[in-house]
N, C-alpha and C. Protein backbone atom coordinates (compact mmCIF):
# COMPACT_ATOMS: atom_id res chain seq x y z
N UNK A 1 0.82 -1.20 0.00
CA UNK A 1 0.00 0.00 0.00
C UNK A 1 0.86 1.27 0.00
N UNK A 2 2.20 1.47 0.68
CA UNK A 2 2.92 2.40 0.40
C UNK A 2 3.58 2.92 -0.59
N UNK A 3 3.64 1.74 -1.69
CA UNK A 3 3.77 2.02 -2.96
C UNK A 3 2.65 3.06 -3.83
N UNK A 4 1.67 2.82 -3.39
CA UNK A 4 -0.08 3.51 -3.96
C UNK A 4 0.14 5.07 -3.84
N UNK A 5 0.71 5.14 -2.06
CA UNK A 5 0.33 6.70 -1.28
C UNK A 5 1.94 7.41 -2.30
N UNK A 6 2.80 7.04 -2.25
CA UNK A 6 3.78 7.50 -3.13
C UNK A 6 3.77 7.88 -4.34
N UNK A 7 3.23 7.09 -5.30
CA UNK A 7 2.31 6.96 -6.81
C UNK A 7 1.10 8.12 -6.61
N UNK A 8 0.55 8.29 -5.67
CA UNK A 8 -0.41 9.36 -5.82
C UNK A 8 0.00 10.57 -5.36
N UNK A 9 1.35 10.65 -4.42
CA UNK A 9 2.00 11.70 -4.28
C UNK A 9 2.51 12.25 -5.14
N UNK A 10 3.39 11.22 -5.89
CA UNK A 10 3.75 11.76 -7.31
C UNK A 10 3.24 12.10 -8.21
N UNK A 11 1.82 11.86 -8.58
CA UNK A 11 1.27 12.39 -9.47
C UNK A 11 1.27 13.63 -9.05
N UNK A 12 0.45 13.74 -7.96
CA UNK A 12 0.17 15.37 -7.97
C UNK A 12 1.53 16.06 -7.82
N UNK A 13 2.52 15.80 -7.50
CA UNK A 13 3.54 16.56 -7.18
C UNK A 13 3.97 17.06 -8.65
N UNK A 14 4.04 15.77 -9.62
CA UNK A 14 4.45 16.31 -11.01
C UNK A 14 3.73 17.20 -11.77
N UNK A 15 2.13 17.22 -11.02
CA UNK A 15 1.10 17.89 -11.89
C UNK A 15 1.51 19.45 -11.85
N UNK A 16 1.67 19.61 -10.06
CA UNK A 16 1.88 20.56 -9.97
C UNK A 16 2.98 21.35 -9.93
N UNK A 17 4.41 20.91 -10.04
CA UNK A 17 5.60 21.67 -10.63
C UNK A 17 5.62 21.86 -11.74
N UNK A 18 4.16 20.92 -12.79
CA UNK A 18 4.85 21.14 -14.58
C UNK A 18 4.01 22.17 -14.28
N UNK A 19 2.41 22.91 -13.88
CA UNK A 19 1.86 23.64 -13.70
C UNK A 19 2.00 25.08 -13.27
N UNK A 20 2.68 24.95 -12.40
CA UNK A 20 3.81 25.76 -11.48
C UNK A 20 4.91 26.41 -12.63
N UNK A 21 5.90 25.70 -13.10
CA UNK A 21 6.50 26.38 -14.07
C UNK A 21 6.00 26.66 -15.59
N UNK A 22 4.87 26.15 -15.72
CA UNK A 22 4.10 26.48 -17.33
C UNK A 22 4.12 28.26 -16.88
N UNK A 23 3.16 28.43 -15.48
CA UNK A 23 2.22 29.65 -14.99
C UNK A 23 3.65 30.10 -14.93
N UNK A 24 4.74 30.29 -14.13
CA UNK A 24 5.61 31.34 -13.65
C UNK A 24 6.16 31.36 -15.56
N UNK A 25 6.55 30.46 -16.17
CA UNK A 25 6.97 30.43 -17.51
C UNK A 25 6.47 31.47 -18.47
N UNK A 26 5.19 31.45 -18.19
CA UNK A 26 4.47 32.93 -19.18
C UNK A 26 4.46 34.31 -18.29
N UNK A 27 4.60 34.17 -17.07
CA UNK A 27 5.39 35.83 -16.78
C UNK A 27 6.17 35.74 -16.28
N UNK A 28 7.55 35.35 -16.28
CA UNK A 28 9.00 35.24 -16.19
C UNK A 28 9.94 35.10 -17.45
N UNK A 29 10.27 36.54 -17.89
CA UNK A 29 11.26 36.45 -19.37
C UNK A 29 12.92 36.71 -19.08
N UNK A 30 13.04 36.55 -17.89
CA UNK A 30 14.42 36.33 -17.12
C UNK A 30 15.22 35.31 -17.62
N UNK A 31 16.56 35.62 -17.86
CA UNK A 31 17.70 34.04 -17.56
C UNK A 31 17.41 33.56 -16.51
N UNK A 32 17.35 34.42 -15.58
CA UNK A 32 17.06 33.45 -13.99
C UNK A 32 16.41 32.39 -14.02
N UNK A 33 16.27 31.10 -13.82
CA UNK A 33 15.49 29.97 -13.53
C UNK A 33 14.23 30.33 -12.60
N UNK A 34 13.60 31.25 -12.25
CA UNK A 34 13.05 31.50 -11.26
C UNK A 34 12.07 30.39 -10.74
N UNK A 35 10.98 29.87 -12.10
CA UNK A 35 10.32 28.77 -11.56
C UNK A 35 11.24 27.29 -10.70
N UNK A 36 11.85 27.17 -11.28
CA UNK A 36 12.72 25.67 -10.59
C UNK A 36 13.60 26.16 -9.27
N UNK A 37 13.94 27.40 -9.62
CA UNK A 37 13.75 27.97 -7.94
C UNK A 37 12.83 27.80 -6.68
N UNK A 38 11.38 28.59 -7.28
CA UNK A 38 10.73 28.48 -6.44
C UNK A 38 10.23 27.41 -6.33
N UNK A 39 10.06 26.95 -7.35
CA UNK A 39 9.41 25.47 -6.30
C UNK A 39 10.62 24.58 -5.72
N UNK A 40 12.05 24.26 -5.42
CA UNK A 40 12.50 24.23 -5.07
C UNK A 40 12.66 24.61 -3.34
N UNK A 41 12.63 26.19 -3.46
CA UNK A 41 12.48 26.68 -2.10
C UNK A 41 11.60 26.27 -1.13
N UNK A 42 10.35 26.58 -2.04
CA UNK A 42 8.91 25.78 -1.40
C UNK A 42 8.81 24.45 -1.02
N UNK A 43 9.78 24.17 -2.17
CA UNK A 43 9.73 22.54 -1.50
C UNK A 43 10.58 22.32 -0.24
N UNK A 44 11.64 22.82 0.06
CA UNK A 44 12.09 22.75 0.84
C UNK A 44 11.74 23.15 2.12
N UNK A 45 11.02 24.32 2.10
CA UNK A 45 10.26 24.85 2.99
C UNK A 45 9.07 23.74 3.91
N UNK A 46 8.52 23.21 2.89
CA UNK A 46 7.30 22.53 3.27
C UNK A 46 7.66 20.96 3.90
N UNK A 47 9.15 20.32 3.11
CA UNK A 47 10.12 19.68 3.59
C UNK A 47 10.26 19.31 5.39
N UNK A 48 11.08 20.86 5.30
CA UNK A 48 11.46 20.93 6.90
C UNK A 48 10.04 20.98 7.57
N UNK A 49 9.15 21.58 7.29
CA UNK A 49 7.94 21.32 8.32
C UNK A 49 7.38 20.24 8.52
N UNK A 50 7.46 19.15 7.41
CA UNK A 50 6.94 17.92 7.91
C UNK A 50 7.93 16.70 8.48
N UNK A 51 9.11 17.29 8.49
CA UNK A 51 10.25 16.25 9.11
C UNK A 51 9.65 16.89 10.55
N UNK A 52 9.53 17.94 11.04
CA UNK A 52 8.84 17.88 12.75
C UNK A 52 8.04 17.42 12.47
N UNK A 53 7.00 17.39 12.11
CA UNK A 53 5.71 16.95 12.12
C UNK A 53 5.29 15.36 12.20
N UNK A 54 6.14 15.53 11.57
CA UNK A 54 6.18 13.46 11.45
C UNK A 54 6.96 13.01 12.35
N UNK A 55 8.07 13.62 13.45
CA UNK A 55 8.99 12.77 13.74
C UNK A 55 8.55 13.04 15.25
N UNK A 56 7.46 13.89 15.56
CA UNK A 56 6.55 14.11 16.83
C UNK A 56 5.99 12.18 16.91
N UNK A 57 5.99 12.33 17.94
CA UNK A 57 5.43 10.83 18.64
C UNK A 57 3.85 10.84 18.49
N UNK A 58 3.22 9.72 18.39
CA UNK A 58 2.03 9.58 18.22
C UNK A 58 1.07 8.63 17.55
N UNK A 59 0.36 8.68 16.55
CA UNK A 59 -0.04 8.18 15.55
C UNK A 59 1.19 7.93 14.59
N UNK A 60 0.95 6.69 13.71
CA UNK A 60 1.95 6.30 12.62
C UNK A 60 0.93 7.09 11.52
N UNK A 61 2.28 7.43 10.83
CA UNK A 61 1.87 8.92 9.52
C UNK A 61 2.65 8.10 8.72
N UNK A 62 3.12 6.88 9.05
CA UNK A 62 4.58 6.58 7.25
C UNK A 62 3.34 6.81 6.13
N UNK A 63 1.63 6.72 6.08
CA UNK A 63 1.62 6.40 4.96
C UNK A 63 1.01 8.39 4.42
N UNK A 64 0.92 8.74 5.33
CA UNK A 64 1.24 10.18 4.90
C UNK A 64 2.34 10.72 4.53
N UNK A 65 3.47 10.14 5.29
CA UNK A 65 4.75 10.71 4.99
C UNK A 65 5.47 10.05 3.73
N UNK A 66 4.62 9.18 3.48
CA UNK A 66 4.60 8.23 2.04
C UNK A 66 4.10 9.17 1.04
N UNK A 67 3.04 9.78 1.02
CA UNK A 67 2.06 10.71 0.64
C UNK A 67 2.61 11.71 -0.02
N UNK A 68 3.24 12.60 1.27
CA UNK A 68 3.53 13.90 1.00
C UNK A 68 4.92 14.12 0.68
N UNK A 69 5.64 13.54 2.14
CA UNK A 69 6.98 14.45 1.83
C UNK A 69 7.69 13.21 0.80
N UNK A 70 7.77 12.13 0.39
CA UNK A 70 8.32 11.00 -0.53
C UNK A 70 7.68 11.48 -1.91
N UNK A 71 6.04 11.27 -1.84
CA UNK A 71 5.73 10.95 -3.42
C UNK A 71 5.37 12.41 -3.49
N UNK A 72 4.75 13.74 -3.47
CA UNK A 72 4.71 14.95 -3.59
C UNK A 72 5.78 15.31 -3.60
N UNK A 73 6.58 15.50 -2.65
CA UNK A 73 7.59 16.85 -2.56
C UNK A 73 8.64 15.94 -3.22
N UNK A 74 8.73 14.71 -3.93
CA UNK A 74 9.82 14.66 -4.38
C UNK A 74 9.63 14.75 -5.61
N UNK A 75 8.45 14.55 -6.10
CA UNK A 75 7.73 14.91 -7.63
C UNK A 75 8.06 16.30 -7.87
N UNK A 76 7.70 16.74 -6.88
CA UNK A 76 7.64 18.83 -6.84
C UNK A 76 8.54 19.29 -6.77
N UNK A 77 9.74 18.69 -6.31
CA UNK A 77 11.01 19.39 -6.36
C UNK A 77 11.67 18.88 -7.32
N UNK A 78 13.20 19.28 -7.70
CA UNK A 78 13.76 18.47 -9.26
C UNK A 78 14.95 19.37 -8.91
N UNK A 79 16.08 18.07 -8.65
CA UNK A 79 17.17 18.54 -8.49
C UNK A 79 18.05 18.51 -9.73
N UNK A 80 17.50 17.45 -11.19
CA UNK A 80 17.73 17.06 -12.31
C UNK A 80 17.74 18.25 -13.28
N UNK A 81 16.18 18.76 -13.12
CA UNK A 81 16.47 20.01 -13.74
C UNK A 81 17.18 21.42 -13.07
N UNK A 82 17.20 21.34 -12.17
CA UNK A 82 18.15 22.20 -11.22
C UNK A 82 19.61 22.22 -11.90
N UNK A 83 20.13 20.66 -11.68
CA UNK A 83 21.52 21.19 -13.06
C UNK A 83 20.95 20.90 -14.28
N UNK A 84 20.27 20.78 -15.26
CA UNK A 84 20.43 20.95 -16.38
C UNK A 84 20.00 22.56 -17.17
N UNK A 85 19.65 23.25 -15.80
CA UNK A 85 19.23 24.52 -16.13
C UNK A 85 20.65 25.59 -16.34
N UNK A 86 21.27 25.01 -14.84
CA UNK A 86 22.87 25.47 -14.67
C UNK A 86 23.47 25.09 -16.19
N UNK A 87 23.42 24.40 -16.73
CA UNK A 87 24.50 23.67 -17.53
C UNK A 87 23.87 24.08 -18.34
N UNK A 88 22.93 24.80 -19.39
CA UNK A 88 22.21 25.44 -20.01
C UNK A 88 22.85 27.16 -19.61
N UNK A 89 22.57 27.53 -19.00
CA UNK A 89 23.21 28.72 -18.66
C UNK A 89 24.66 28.87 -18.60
N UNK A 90 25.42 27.85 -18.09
CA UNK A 90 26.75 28.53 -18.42
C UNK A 90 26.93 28.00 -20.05
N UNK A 91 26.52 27.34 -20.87
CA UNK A 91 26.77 27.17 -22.79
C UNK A 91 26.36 28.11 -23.00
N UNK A 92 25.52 29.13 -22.41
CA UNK A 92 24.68 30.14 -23.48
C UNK A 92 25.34 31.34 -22.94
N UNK A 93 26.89 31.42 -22.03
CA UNK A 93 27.36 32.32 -21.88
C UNK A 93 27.14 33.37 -20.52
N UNK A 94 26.17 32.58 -19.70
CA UNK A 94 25.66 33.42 -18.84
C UNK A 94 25.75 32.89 -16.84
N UNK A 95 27.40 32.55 -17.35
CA UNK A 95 28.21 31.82 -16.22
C UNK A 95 27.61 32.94 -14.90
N UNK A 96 27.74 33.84 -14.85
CA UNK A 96 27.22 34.86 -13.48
C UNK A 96 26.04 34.27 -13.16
N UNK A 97 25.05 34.54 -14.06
CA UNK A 97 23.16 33.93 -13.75
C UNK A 97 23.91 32.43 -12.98
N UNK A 98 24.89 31.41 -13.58
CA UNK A 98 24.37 30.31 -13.65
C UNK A 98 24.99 30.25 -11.68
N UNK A 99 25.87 31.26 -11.58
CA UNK A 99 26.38 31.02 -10.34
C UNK A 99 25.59 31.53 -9.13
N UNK A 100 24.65 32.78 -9.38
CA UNK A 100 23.73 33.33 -8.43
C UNK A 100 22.96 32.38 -8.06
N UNK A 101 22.35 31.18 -8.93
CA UNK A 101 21.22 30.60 -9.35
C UNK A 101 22.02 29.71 -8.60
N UNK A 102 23.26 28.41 -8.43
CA UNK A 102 23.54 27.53 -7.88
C UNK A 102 23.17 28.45 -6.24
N UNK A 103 23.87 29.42 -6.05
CA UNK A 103 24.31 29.37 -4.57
C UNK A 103 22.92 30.05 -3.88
N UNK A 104 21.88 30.46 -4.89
CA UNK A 104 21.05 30.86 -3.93
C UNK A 104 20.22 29.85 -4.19
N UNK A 105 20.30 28.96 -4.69
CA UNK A 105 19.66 27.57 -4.79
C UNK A 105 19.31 26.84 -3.39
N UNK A 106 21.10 26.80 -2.99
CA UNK A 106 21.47 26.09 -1.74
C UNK A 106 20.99 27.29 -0.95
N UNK A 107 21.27 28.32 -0.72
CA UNK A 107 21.36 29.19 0.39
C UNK A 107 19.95 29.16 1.06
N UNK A 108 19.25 29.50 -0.41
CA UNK A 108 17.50 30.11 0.13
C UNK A 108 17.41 28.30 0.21
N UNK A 109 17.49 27.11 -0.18
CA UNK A 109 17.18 25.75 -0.13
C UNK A 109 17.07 25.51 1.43
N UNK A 110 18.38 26.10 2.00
CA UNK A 110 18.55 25.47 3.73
C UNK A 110 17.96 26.73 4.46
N UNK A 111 17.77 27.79 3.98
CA UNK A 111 17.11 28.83 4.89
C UNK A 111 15.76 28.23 4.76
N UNK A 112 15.14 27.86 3.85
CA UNK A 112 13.44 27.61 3.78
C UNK A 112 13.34 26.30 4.64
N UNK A 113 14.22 25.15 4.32
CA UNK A 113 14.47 24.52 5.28
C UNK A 113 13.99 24.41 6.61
N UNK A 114 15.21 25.03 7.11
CA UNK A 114 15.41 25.55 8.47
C UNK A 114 14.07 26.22 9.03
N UNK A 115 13.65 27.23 7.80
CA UNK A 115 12.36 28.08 8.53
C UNK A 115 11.27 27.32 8.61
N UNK A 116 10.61 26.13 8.00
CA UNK A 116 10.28 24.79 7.86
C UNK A 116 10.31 24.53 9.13
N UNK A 117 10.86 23.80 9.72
CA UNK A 117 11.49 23.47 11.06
C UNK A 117 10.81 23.92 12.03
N UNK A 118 11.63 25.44 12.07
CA UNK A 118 11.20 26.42 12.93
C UNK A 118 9.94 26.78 13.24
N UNK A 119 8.95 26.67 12.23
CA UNK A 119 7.73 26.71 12.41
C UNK A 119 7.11 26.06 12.97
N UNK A 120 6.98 24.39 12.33
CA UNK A 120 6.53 23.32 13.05
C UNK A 120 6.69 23.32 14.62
N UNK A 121 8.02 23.75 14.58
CA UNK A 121 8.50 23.57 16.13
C UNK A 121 7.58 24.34 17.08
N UNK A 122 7.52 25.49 16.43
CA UNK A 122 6.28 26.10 17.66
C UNK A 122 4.58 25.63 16.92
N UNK A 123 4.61 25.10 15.87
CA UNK A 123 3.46 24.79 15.95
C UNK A 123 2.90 24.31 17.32
């Protein structure tokens, strides 16, 4: 059955990052990657809040945490296109974009993280 909650995580997760970057895609005419950013961030964000959330004692959640943070947020995030966007940007000459874009990748990645966390925690 944990195979199912994963499979249906992933669907929607894929539905909604190709969705996600179609919408930011028609008003974003930037080099910046901005969509695979943000959902990135977000994902990460939403990430750290359910690692508290789940790792609170209580009820068993694996098949939520099957659900969400496995088959969603790993559908929704994309570390694949993350470098092939980089590696696209530095061929087309635009090595600066491609370096802002790695390090605030990671930077804002573990700050959303972290703020993730932080939240839950006083939830």
């Amino acid at each position: 059955m944990e195979y199912v909650f994963v499979g249906l995580g992933g669907i929607f997760g894929a539905l909604t990052r190709y969705g996600l970057s179609k919408w930011v895609g028609q008003r974003w005419r930037g080099d910046f990657p901005l969509a695979t950013f943000g959902i990135n961030v977000t994902g990460s964000f939403v990430l750290g809040l359910l690692y508290v959330l789940f790792s609170r004692g209580g009820a068993d959640l694996g098949y939520l945490r099957n659900l969400t943070a496995t088959g969603f947020l790993g559908a929704y995030t994309t570390y694949s296109t993350f470098s092939y966007e980089i590696i696209n940007l530095i061929e087309d000459g635009e090595k600066g974009t491609a370096g802002i874009y790695f390090l605030a990748s990671i930077i804002f990645g573990l700050i959303s993280a972290y703020a993730g966390i932080v939240l839950a925690e006083h939830l």
